[in-house]
C-alpha atoms as a PDB file:
ATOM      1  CA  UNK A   1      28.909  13.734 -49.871  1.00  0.00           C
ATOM      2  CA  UNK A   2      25.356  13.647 -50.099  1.00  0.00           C
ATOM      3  CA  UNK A   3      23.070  14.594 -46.881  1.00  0.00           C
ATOM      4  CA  UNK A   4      20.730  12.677 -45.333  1.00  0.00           C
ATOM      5  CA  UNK A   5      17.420  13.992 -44.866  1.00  0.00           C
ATOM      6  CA  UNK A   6      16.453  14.240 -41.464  1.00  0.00           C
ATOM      7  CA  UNK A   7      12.615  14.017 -39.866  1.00  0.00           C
ATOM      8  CA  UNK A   8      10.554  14.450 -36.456  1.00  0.00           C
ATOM      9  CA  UNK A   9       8.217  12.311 -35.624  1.00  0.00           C
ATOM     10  CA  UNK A  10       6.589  10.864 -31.826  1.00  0.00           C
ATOM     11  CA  UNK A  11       6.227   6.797 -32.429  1.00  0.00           C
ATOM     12  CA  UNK A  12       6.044   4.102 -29.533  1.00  0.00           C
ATOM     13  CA  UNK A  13       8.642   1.457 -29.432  1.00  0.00           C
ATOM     14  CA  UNK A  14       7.354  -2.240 -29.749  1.00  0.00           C
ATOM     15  CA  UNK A  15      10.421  -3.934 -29.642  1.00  0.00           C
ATOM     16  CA  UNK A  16      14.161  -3.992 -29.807  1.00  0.00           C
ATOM     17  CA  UNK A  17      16.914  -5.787 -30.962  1.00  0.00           C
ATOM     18  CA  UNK A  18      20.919  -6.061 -30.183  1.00  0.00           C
ATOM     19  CA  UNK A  19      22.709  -5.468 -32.990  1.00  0.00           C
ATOM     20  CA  UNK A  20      26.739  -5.502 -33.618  1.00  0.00           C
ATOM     21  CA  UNK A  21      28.327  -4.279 -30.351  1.00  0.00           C
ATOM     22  CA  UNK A  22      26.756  -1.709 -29.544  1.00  0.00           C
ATOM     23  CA  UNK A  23      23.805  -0.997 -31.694  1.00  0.00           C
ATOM     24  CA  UNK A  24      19.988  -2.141 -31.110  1.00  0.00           C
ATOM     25  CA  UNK A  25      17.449  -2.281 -34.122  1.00  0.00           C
ATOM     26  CA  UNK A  26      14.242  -0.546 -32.876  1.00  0.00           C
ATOM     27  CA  UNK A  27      10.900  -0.974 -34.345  1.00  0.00           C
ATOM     28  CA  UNK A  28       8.638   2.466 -33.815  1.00  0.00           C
ATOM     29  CA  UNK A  29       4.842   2.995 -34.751  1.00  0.00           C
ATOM     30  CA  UNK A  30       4.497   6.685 -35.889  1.00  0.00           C
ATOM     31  CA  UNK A  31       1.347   8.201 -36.623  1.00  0.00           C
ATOM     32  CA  UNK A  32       2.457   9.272 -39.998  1.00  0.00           C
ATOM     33  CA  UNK A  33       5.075   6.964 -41.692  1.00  0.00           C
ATOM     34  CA  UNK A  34       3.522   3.615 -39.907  1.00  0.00           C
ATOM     35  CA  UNK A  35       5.587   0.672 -38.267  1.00  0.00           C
ATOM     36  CA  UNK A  36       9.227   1.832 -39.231  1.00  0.00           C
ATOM     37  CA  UNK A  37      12.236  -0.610 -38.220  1.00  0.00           C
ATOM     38  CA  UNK A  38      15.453   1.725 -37.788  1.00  0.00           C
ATOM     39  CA  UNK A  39      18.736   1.845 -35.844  1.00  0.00           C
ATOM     40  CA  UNK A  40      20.365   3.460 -32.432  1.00  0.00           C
ATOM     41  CA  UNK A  41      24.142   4.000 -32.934  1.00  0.00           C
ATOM     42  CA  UNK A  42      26.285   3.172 -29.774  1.00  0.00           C
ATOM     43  CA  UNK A  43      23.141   2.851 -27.585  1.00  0.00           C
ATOM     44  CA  UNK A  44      24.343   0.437 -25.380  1.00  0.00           C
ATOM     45  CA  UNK A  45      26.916   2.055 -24.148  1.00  0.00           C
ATOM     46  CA  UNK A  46      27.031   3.029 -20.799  1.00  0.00           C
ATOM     47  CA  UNK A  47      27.607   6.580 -21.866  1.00  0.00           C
ATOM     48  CA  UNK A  48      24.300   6.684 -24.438  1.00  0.00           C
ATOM     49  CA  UNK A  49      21.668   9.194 -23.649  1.00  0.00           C
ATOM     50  CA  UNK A  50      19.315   7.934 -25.551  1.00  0.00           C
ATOM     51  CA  UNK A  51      19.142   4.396 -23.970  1.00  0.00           C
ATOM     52  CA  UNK A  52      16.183   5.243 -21.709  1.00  0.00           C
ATOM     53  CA  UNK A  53      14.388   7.205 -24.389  1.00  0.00           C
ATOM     54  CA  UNK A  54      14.027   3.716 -26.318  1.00  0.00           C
ATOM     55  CA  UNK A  55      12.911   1.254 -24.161  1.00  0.00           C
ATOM     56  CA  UNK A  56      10.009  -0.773 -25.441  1.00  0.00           C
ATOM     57  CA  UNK A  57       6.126   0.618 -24.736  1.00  0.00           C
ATOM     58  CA  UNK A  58       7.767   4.167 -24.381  1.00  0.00           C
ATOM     59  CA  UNK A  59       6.551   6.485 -26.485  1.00  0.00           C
ATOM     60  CA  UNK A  60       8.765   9.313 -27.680  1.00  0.00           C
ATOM     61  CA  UNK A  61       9.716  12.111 -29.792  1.00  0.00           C
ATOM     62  CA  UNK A  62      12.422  11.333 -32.222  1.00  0.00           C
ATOM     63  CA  UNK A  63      14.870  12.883 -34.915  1.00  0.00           C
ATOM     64  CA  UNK A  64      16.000  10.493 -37.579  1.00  0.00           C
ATOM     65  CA  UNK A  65      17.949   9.931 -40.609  1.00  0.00           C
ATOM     66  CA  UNK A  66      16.934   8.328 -43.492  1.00  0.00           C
ATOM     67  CA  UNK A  67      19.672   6.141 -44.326  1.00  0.00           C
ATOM     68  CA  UNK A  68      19.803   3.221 -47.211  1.00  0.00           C
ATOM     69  CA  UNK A  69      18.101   0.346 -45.425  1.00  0.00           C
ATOM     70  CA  UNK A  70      17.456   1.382 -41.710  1.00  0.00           C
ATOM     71  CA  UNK A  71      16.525   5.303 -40.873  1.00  0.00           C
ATOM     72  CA  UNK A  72      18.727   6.329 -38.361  1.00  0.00           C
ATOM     73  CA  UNK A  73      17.554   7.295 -34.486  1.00  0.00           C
ATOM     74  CA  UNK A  74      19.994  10.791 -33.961  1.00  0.00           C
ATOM     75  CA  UNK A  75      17.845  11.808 -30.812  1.00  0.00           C
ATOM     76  CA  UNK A  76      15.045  10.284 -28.452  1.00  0.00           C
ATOM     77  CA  UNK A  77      12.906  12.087 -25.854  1.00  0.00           C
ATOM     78  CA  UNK A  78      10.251  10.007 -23.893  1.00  0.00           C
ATOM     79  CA  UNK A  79       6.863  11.859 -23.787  1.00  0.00           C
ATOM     80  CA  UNK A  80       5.404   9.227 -21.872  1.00  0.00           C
ATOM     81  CA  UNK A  81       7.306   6.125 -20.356  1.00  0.00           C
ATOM     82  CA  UNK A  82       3.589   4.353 -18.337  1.00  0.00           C
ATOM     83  CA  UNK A  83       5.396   4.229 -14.729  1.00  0.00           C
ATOM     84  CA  UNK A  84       2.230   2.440 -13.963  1.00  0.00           C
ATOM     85  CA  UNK A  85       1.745   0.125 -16.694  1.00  0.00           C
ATOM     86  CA  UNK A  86       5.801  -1.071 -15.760  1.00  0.00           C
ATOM     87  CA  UNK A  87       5.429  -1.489 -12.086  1.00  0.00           C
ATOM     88  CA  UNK A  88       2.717  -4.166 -12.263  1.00  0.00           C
ATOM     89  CA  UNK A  89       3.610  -7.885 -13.810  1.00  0.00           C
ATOM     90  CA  UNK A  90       0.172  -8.146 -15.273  1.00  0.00           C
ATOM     91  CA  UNK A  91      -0.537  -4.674 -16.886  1.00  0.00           C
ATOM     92  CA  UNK A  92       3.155  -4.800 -18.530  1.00  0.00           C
ATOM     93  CA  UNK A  93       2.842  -8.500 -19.994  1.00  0.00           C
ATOM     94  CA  UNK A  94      -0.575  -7.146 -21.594  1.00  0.00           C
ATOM     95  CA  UNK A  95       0.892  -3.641 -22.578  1.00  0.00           C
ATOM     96  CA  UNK A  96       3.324  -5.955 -24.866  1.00  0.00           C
ATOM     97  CA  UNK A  97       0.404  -7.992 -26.312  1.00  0.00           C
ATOM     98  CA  UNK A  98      -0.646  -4.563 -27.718  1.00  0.00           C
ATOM     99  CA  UNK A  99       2.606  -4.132 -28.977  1.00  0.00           C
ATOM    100  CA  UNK A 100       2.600  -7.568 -30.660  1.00  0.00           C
ATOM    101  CA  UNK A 101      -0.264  -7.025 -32.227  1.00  0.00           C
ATOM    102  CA  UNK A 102       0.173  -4.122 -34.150  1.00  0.00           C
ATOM    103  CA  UNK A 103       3.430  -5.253 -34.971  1.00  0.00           C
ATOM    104  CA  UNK A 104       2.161  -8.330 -36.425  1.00  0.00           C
ATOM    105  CA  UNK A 105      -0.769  -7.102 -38.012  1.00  0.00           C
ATOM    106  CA  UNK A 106       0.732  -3.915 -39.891  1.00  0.00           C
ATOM    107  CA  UNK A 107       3.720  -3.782 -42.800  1.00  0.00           C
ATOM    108  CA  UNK A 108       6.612  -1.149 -42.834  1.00  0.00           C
ATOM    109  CA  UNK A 109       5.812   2.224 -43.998  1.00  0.00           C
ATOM    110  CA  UNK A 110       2.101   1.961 -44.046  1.00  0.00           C
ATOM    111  CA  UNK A 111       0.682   5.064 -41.902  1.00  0.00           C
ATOM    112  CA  UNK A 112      -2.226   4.291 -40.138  1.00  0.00           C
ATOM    113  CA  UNK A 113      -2.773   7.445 -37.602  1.00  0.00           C
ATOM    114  CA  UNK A 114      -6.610   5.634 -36.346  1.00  0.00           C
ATOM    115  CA  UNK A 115      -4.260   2.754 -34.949  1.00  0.00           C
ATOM    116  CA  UNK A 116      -1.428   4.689 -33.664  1.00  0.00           C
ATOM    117  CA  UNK A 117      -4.310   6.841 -31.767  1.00  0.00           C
ATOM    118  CA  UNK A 118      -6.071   3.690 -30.119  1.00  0.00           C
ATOM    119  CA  UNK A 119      -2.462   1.733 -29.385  1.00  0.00           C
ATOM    120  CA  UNK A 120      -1.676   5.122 -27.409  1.00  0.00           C
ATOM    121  CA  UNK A 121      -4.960   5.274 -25.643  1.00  0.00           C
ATOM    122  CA  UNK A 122      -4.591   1.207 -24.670  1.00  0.00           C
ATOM    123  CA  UNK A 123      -1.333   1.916 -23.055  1.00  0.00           C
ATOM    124  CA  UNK A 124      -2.572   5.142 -21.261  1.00  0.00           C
ATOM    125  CA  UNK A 125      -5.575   2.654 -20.349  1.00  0.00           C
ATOM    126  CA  UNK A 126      -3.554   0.570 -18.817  1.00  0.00           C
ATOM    127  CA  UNK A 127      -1.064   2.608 -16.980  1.00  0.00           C
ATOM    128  CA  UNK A 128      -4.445   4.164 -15.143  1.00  0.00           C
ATOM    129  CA  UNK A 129      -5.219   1.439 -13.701  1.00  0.00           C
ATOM    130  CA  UNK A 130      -8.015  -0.366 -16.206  1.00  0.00           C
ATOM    131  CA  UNK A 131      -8.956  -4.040 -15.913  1.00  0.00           C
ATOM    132  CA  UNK A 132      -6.258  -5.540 -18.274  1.00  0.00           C
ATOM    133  CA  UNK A 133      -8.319  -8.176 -19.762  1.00  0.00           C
ATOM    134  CA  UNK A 134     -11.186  -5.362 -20.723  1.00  0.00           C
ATOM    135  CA  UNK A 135      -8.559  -3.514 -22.595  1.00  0.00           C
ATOM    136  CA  UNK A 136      -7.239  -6.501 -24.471  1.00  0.00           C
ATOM    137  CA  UNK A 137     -10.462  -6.974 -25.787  1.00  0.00           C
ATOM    138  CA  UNK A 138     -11.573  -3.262 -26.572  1.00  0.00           C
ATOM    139  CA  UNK A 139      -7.880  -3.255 -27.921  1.00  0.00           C
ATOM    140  CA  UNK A 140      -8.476  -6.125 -30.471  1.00  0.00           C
ATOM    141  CA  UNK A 141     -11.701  -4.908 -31.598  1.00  0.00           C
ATOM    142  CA  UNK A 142     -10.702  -1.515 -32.498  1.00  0.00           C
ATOM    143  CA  UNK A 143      -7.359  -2.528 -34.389  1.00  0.00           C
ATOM    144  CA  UNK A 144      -9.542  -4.927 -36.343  1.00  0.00           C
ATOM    145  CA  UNK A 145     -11.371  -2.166 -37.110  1.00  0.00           C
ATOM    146  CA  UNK A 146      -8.320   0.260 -38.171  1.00  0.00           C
ATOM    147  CA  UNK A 147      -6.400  -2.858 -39.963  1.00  0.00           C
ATOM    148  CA  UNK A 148     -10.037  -3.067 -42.036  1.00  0.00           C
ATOM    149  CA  UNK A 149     -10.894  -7.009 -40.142  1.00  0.00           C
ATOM    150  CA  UNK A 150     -13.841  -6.039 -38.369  1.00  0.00           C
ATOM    151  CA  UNK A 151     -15.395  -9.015 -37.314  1.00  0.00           C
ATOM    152  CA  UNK A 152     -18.927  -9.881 -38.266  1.00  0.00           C
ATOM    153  CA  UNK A 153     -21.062 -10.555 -34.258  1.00  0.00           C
ATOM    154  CA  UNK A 154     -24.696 -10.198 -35.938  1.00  0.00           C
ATOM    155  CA  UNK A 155     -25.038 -12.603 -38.794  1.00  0.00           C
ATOM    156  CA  UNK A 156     -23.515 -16.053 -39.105  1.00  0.00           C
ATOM    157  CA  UNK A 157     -20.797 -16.140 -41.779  1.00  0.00           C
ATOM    158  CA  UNK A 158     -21.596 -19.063 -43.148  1.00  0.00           C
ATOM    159  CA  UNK A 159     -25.490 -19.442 -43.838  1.00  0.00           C
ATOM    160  CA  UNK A 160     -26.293 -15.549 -43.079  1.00  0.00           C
ATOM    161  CA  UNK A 161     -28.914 -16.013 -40.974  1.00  0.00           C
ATOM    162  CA  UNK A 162     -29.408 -13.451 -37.777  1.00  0.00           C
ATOM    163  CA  UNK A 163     -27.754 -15.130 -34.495  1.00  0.00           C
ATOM    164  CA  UNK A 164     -29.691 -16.260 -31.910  1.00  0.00           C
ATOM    165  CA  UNK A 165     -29.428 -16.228 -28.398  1.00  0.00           C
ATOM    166  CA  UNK A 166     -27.524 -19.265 -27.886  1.00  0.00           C
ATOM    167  CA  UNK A 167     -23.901 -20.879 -27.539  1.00  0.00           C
ATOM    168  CA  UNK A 168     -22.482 -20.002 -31.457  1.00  0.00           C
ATOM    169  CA  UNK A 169     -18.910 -20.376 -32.440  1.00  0.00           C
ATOM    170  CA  UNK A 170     -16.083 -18.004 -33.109  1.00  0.00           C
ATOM    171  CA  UNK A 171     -13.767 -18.561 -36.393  1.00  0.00           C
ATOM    172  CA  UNK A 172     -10.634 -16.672 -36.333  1.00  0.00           C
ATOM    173  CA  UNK A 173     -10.023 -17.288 -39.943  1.00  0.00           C
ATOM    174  CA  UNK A 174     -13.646 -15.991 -41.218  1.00  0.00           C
ATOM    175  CA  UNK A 175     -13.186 -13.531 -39.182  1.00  0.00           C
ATOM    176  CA  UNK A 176     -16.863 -13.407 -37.370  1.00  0.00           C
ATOM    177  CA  UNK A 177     -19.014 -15.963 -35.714  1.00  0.00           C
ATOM    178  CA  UNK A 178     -20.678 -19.047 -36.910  1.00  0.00           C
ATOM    179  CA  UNK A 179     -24.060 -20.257 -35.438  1.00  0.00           C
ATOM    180  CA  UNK A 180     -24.508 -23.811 -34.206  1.00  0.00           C
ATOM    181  CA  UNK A 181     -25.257 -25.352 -37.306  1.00  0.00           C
ATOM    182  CA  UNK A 182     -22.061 -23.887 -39.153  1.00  0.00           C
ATOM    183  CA  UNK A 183     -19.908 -24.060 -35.844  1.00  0.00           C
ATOM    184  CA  UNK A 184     -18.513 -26.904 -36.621  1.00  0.00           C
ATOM    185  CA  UNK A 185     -14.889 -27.321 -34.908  1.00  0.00           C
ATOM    186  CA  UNK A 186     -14.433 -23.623 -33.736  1.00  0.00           C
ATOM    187  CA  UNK A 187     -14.390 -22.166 -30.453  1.00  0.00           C
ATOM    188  CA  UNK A 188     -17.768 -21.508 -28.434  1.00  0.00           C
ATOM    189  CA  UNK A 189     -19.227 -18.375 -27.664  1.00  0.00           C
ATOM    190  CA  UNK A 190     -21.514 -18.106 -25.048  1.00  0.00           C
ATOM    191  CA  UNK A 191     -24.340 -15.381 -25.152  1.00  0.00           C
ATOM    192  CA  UNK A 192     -22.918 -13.516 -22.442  1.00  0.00           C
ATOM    193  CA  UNK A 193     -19.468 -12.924 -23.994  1.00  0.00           C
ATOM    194  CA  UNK A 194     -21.384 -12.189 -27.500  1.00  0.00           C
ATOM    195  CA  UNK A 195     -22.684  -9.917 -25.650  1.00  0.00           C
ATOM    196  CA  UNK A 196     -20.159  -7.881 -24.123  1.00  0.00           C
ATOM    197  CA  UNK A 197     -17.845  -7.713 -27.579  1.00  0.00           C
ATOM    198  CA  UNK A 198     -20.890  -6.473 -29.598  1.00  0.00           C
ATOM    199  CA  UNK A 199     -21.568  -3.862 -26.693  1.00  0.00           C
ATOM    200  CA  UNK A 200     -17.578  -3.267 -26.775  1.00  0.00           C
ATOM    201  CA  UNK A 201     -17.550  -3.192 -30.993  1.00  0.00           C
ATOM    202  CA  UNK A 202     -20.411  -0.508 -30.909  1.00  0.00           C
ATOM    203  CA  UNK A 203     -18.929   2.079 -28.062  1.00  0.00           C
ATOM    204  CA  UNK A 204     -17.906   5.067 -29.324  1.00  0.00           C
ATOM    205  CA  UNK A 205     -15.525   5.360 -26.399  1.00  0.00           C
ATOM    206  CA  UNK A 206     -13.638   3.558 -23.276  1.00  0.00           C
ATOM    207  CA  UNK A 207     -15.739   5.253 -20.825  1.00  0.00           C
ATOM    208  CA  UNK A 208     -18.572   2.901 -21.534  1.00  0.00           C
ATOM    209  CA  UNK A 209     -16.880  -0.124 -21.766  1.00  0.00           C
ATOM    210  CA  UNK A 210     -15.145   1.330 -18.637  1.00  0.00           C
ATOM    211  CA  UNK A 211     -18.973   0.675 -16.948  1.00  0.00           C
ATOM    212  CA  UNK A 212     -19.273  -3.069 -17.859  1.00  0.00           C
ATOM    213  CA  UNK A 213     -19.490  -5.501 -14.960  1.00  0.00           C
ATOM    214  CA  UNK A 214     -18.550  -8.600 -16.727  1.00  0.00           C
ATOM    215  CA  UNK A 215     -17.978 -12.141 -14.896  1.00  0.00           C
ATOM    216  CA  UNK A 216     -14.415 -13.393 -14.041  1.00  0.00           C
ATOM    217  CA  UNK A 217     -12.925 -14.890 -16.859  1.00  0.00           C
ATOM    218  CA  UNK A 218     -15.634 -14.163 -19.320  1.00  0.00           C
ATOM    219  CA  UNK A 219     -13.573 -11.853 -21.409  1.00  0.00           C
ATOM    220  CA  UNK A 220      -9.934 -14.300 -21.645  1.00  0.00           C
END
């Protein structure tokens, strides 16, 4: 009988899903190997170490097996389960928008170790206490960045011409903003939030988007 061929690698868990009677599909982000769906054997059993080691936004160290459709979860330790991040309503529902994103904007088995790093720092973000809607943002903007979207907040996309300092428009599917006269149906912008997402594009790090005193409810 032919062996499988096992691997290490540390991933965080975006989501799960029962499967059979005691099974759960679990979707990891690795560094290396990318968004990678695979299965826990007997992991809802009450007996199951593992259980706890695969809880969604976990992130953990894990052997698996690379079977014929699903690689196959043999053992789970959690490096870092954000005690934080789960005790508060607000900082867990946005710790699984990050999840959702990355799960919806990346493919199986495309590595992309610049997303896995900024996913990671988002949750740790979060867990420490960081204004939730400030890391959303810095969030989006920098897996845009790693996904290779990086939206255009200098120049309108349609006629080219340098924004001003006035209410423009945002188009999610140009991926940028418009200025008045190309706005057409799309969502306003004010100056203030242009502001604050160029400032948050251009920051090398956290820290100084840490330092932003923006108004309530400019950044949702």
């Amino acid at each position: 009988m032919a062996r499988f061929r096992v691997y290490h690698t540390e991933g965080v868990i975006l989501r799960r899903l029962d499967f059979g009677e005691a099974d759960r599909i679990v979707v990891v982000f690795t560094p290396g190997r990318g968004k990678v769906e695979t299965v826990a054997k007997g992991v809802r059993r009450i007996t199951s170490r593992r259980a706890g080691h695969l809880e969604p936004l976990t992130r953990a160290r894990l052997l698996l097996a690379q079977g014929r459709q699903l690689d196959v979860i043999t053992q789970a330790e959690a490096l870092d389960l954000f005690p934080n991040l789960r005790a508060d309503l607000g900082r867990t529902a946005a710790g699984f928008y990050l999840a959702e994103l990355v799960d919806r904007f990346t493919e199986p088995q495309q590595p992309n170790p610049a997303l896995y790093r900024h996913l990671v720092e988002g949750l740790k973000l979060l867990d420490l206490g960081q204004d939730p809607d400030l890391v959303r943002r810095y969030f989006e903007l920098r897996l845009l960045d790693a996904v290779g979207f990086r939206p255009e907040l200098y120049r309108c996309l349609g006629c080219g011409r340098e924004l001003k300092p006035t209410t423009n428009y945002f188009s999610p599917a140009g991926g940028g903003v418009l200025c008045p006269d190309c706005g057409g149906r799309n969502r306003p912008v004010s100056v203030g939030a242009l502001k604050v997402l160029r400032f948050i594009q251009s920051a090398p790090a956290y820290d100084q988007v840490a330092r932003l005193r923006v108004q309530p409810g400019l950044m949702r």
